[in-house]
C-alpha atoms as a PDB file:
ATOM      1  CA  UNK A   1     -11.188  -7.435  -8.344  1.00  0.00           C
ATOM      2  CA  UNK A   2     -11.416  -8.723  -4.714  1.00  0.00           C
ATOM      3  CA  UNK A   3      -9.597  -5.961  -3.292  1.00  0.00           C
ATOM      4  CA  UNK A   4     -12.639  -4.707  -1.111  1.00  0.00           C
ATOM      5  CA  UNK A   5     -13.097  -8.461   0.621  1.00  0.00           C
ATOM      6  CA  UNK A   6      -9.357  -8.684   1.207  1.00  0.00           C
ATOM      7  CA  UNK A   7      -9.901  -5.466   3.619  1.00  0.00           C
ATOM      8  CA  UNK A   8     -12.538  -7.002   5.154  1.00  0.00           C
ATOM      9  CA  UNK A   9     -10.452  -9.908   6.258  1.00  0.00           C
ATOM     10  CA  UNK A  10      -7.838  -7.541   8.052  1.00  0.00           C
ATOM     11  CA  UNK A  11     -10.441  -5.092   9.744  1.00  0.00           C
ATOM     12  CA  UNK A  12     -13.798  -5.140   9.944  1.00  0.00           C
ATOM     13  CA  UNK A  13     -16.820  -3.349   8.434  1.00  0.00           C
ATOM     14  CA  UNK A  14     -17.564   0.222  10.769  1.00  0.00           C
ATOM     15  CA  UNK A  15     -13.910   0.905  11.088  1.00  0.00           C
ATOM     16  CA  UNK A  16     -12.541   3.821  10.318  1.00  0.00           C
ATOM     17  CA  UNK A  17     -10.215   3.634   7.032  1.00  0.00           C
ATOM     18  CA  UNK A  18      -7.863   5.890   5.822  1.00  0.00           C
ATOM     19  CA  UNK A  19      -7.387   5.154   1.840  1.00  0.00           C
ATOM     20  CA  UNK A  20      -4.311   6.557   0.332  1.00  0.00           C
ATOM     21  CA  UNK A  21      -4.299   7.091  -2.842  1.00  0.00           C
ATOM     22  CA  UNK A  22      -7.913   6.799  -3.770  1.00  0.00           C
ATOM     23  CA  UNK A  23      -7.975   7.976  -7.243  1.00  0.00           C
ATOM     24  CA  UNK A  24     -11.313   7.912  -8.800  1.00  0.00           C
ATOM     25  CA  UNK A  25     -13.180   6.209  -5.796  1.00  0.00           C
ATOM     26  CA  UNK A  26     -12.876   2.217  -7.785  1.00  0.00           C
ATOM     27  CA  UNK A  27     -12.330   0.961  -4.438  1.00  0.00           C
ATOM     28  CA  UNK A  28     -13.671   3.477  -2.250  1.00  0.00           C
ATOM     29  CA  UNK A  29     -17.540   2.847  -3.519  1.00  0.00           C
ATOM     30  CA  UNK A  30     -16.830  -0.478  -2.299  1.00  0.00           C
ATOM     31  CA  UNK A  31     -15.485   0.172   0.822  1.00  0.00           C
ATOM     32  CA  UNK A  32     -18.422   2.459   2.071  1.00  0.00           C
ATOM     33  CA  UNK A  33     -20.997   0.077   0.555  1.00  0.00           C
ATOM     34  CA  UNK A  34     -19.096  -2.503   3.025  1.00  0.00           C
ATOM     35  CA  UNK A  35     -20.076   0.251   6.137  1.00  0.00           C
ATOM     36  CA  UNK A  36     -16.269   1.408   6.185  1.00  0.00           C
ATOM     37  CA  UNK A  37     -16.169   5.054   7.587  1.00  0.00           C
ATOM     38  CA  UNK A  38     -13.598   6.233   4.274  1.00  0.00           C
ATOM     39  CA  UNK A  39     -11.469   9.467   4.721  1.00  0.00           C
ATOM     40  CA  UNK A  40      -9.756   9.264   0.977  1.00  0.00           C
ATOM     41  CA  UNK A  41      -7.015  10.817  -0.084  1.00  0.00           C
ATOM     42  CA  UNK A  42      -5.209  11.990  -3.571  1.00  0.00           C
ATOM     43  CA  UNK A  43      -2.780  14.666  -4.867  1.00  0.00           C
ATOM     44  CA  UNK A  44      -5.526  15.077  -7.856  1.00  0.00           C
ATOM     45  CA  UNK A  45      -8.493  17.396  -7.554  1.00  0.00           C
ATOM     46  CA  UNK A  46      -9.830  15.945 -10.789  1.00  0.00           C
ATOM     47  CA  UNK A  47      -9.701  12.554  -9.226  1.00  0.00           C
ATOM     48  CA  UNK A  48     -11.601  13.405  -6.151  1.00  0.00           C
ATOM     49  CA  UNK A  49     -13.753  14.970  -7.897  1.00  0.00           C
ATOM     50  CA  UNK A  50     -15.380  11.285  -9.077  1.00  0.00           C
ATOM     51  CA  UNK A  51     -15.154  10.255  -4.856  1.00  0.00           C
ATOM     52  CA  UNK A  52     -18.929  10.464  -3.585  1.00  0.00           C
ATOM     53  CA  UNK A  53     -19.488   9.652   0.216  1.00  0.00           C
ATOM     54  CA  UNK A  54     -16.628  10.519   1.918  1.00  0.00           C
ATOM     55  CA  UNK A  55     -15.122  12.948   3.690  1.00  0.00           C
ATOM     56  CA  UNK A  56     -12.058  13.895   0.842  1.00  0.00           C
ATOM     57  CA  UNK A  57      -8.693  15.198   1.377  1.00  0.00           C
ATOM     58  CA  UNK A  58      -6.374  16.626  -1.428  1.00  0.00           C
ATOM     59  CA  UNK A  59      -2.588  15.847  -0.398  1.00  0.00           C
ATOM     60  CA  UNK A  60       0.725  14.679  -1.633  1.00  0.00           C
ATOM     61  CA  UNK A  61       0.671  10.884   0.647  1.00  0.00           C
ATOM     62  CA  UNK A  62       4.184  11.780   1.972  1.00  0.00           C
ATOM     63  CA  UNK A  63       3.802  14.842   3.498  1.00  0.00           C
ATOM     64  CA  UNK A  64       0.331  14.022   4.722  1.00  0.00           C
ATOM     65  CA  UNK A  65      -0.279  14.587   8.301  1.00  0.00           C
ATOM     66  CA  UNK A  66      -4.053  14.598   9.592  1.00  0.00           C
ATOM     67  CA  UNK A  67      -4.833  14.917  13.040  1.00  0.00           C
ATOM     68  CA  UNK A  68      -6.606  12.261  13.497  1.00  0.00           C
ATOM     69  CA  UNK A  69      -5.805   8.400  13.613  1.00  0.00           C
ATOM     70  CA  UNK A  70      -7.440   5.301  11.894  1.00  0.00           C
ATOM     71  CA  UNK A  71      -8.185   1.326  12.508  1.00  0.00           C
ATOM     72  CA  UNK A  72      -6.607   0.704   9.372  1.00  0.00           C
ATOM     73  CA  UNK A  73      -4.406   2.961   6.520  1.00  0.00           C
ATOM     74  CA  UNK A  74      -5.151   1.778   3.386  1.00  0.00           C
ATOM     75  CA  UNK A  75      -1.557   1.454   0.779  1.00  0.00           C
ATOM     76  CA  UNK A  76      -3.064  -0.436  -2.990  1.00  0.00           C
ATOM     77  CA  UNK A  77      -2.029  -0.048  -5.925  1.00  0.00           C
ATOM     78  CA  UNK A  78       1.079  -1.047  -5.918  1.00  0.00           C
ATOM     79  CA  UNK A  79       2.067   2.931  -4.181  1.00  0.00           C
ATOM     80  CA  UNK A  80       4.978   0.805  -1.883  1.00  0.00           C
ATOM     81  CA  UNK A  81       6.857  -0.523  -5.442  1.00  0.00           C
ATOM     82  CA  UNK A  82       7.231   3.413  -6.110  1.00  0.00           C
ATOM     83  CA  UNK A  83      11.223   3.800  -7.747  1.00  0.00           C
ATOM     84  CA  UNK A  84      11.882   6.153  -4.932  1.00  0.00           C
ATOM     85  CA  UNK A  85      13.335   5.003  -2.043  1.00  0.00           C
ATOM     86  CA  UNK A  86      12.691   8.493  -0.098  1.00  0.00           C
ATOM     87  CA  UNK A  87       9.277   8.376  -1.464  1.00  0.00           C
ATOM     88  CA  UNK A  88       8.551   4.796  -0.560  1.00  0.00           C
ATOM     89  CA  UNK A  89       9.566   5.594   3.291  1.00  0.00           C
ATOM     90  CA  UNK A  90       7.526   8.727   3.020  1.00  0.00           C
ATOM     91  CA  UNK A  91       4.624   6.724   2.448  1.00  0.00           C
ATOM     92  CA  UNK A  92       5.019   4.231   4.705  1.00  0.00           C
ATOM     93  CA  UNK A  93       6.242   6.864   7.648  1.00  0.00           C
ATOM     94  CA  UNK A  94       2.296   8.415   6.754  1.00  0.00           C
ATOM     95  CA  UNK A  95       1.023   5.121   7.077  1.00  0.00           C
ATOM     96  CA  UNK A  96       2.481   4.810  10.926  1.00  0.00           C
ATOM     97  CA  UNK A  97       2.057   8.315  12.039  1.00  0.00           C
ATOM     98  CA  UNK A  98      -1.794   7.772  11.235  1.00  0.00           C
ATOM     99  CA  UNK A  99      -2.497   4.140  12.839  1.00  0.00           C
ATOM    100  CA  UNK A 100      -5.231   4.138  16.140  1.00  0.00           C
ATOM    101  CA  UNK A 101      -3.443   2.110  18.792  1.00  0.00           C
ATOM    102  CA  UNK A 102      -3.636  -1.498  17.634  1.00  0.00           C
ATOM    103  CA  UNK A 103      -4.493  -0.409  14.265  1.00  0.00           C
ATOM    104  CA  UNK A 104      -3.304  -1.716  10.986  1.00  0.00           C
ATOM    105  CA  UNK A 105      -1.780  -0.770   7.540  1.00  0.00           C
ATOM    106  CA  UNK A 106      -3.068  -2.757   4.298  1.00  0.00           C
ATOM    107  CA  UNK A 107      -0.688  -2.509   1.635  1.00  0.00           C
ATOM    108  CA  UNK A 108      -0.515  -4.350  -1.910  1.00  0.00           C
ATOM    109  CA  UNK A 109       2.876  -4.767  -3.171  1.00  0.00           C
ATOM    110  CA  UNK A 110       3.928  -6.439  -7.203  1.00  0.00           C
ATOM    111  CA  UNK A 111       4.728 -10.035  -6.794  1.00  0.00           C
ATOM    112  CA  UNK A 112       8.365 -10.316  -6.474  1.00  0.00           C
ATOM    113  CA  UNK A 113       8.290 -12.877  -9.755  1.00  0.00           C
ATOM    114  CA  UNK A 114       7.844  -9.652 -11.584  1.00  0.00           C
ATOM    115  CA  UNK A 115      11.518  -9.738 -11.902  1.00  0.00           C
ATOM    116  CA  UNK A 116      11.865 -12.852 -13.543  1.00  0.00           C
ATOM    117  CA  UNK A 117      11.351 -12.733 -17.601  1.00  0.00           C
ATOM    118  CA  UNK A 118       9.075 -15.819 -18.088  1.00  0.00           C
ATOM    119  CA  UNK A 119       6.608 -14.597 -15.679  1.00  0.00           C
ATOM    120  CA  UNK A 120       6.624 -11.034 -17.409  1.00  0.00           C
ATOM    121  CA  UNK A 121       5.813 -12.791 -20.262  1.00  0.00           C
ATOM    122  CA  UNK A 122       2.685 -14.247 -18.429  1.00  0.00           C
ATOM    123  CA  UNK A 123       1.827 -10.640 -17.695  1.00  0.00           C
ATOM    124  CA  UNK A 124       1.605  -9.548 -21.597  1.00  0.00           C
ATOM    125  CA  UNK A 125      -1.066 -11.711 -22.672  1.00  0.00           C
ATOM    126  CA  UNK A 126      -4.272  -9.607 -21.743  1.00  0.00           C
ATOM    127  CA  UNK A 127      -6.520 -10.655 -18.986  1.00  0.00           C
ATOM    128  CA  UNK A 128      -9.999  -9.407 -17.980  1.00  0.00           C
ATOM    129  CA  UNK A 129     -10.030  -6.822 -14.698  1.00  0.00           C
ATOM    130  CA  UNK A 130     -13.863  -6.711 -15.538  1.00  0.00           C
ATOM    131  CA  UNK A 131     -16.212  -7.338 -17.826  1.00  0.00           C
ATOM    132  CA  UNK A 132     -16.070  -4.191 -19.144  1.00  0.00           C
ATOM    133  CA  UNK A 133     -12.050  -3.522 -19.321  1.00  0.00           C
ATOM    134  CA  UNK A 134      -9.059  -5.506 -19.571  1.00  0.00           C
ATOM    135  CA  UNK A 135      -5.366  -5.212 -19.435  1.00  0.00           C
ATOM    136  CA  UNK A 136      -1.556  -6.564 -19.949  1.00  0.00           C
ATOM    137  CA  UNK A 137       1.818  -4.939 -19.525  1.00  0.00           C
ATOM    138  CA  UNK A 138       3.874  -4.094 -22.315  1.00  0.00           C
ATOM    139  CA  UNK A 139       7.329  -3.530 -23.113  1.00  0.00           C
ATOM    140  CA  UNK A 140       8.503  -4.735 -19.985  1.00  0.00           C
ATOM    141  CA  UNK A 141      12.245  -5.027 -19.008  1.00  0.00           C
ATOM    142  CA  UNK A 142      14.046  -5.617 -15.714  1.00  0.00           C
ATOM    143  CA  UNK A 143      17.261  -3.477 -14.801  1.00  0.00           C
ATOM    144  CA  UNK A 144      18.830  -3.254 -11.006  1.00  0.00           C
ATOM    145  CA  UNK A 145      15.892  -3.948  -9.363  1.00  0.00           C
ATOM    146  CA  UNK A 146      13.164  -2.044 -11.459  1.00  0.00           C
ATOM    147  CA  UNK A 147      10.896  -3.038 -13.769  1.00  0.00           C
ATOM    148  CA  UNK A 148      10.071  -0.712 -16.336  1.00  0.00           C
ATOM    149  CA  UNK A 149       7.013  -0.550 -18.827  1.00  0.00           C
ATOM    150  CA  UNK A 150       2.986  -0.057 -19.589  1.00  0.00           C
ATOM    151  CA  UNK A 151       0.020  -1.500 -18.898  1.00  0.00           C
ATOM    152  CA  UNK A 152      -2.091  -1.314 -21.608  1.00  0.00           C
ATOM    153  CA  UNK A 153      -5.796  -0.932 -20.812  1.00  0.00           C
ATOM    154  CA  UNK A 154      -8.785  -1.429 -22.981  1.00  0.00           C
ATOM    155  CA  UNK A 155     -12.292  -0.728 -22.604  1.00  0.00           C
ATOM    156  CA  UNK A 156     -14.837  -1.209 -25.931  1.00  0.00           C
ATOM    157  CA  UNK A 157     -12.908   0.062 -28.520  1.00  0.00           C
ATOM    158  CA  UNK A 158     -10.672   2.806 -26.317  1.00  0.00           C
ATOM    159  CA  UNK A 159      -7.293   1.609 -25.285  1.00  0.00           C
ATOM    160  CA  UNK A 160      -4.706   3.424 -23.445  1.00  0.00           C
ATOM    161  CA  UNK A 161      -1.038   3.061 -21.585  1.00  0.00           C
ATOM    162  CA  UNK A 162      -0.053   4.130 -18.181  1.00  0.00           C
ATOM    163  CA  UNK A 163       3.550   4.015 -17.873  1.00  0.00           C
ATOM    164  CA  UNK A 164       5.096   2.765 -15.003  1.00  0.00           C
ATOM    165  CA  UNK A 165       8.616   2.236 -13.227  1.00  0.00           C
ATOM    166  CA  UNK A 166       8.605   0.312 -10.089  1.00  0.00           C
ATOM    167  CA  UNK A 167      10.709  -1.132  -7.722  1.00  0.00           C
ATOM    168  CA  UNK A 168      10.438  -4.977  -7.051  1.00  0.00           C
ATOM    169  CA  UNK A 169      10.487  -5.783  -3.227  1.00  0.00           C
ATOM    170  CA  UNK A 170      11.169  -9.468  -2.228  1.00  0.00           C
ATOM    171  CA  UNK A 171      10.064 -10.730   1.415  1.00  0.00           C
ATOM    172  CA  UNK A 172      13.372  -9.035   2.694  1.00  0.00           C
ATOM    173  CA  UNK A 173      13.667  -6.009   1.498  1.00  0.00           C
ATOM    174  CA  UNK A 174       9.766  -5.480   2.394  1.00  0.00           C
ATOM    175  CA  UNK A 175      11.030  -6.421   6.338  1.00  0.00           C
ATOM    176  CA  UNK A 176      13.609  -3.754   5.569  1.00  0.00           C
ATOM    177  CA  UNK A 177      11.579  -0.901   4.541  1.00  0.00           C
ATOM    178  CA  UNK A 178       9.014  -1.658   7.037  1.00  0.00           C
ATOM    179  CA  UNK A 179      11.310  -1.439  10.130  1.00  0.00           C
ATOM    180  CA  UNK A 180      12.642   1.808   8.595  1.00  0.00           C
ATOM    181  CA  UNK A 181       9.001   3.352   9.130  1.00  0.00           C
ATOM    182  CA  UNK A 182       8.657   1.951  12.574  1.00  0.00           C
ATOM    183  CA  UNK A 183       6.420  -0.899  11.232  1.00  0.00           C
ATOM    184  CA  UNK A 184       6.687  -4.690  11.486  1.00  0.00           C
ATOM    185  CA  UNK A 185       4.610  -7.403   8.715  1.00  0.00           C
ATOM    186  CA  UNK A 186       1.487  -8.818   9.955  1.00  0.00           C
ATOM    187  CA  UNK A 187       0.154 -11.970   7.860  1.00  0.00           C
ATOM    188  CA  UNK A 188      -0.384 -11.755   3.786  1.00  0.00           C
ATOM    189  CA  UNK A 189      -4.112 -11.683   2.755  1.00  0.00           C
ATOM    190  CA  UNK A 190      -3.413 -13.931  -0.798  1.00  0.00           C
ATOM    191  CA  UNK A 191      -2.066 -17.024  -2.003  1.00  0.00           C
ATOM    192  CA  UNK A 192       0.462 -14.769  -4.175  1.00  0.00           C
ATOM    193  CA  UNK A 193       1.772 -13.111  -0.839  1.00  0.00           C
ATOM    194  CA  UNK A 194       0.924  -9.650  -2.563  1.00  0.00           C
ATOM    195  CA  UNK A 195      -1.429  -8.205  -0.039  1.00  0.00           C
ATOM    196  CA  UNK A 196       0.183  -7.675   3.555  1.00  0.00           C
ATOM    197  CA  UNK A 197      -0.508  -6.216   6.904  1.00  0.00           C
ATOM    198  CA  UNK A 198       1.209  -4.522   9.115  1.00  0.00           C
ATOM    199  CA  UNK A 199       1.342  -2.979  12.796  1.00  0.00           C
ATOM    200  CA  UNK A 200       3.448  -0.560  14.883  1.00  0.00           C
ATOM    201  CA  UNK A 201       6.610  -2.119  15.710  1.00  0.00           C
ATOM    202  CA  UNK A 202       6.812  -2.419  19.033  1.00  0.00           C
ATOM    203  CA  UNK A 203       8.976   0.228  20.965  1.00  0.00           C
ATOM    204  CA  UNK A 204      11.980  -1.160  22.776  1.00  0.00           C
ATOM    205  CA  UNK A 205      12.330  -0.101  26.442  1.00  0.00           C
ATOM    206  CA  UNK A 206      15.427   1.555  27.128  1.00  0.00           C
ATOM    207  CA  UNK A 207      18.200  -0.218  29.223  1.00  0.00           C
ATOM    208  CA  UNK A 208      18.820   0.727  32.558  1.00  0.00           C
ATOM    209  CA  UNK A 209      22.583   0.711  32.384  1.00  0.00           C
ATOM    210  CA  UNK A 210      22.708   3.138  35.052  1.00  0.00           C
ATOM    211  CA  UNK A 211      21.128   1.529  37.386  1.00  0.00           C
ATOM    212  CA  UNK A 212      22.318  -1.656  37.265  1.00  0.00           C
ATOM    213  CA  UNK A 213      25.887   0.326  37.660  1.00  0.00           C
ATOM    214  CA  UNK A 214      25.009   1.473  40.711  1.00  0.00           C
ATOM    215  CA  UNK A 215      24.023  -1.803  42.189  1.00  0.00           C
ATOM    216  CA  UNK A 216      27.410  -3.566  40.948  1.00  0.00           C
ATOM    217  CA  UNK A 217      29.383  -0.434  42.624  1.00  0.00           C
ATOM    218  CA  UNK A 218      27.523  -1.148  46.157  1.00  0.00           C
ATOM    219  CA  UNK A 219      28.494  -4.759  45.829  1.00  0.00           C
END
């Protein structure tokens, strides 16, 4: 679905990636096939147990602490629209506490028009993800912020629903949580403004108050 080349624009082939949230290795094949050196991670053994290639690490994202750091951290999936607000800045708090100095974090979040009923709509009529599956969100409503539904998949003549509850993060609130984790947003990597980077904020140097009292009591 693109995902892998969008990477490639923000950091380049070699690096080394951390991918939160790998799941069944979809985009981590891609990734190493690209030369990315891929540490993935996932909270489900049976998950990681379809990663091949990489070094693999089962872990709950927002208690994850690895000592090592990475040119880039890896968010898809939509993992910052979690309905959690803790959870959310536990994942992006992971994110910062594993970036390399001058590393950067690629995140995907759900295009803010999510919220808006018409373009819901849009989203129920099934499109293709590949030529072997397809997919459209059903049952969708919008209350307080969160959108609420399915996405229905379908492959051949299986078809199943993965619920999902997610919170809808305009260009604000996305500065918000990012500055919360120590983080500030880089430059989007799509039209749609879906796919972002981001770096370590930059740390403030304290204020010498004390000093500068000192010369003001001499003069």
């Amino acid at each position: 679905m693109g995902e892998v080349e969008l990477v490639a624009e923000a950091v380049p082939p070699g690096a080394a990636l951390l991918e939160l949230g790998s799941g069944a290795g979809r985009m981590t094949r891609g990734l190493v096939a690209r030369g990315y050196d891929v540490v993935a991670v996932d909270n489900s053994t049976e998950m990681l147990s379809h990663v091949e290639g990489v070094e693999k690490v089962l872990a709950d994202i927002a208690t994850l602490r690895l000592a090592r750091r990475f040119d880039a951290v890896l968010l898809a999936s939509h993992l910052v629209n979690v309905a959690s607000d803790a959870t959310r800045a536990a994942f992006l708090r992971t994110c910062r506490v594993h970036l390399a100095p001058g590393g950067v974090v690629i995140a995907q979040r759900l295009d803010p028009r999510w919220l808006e009923p018409a373009f819901l709509a849009r989203l129920g009529r099934r499109r293709h993800m590949s030529k072997q599956v397809s997919a459209a969100v059903r049952d969708a409503s919008v209350a307080g912020g969160l959108v609420l539904g399915a996405v229905e998949y379908q492959a051949a003549r299986r078809r199943w629903r993965h619920p999902f509850r997610s919170r809808v993060l305009d260009d604000a609130a996305l500065d918000s949580e990012l500055e919360r984790a120590g983080l500030r947003l880089g430059r989007w990597l799509d039209p749609d403004r879906t796919w972002f980077t981001a770096s370590a904020a930059r740390e403030r140097r304290p204020r010498r108050i004390g000093v500068l009292r000192a010369r003001s009591s001499v003069d």
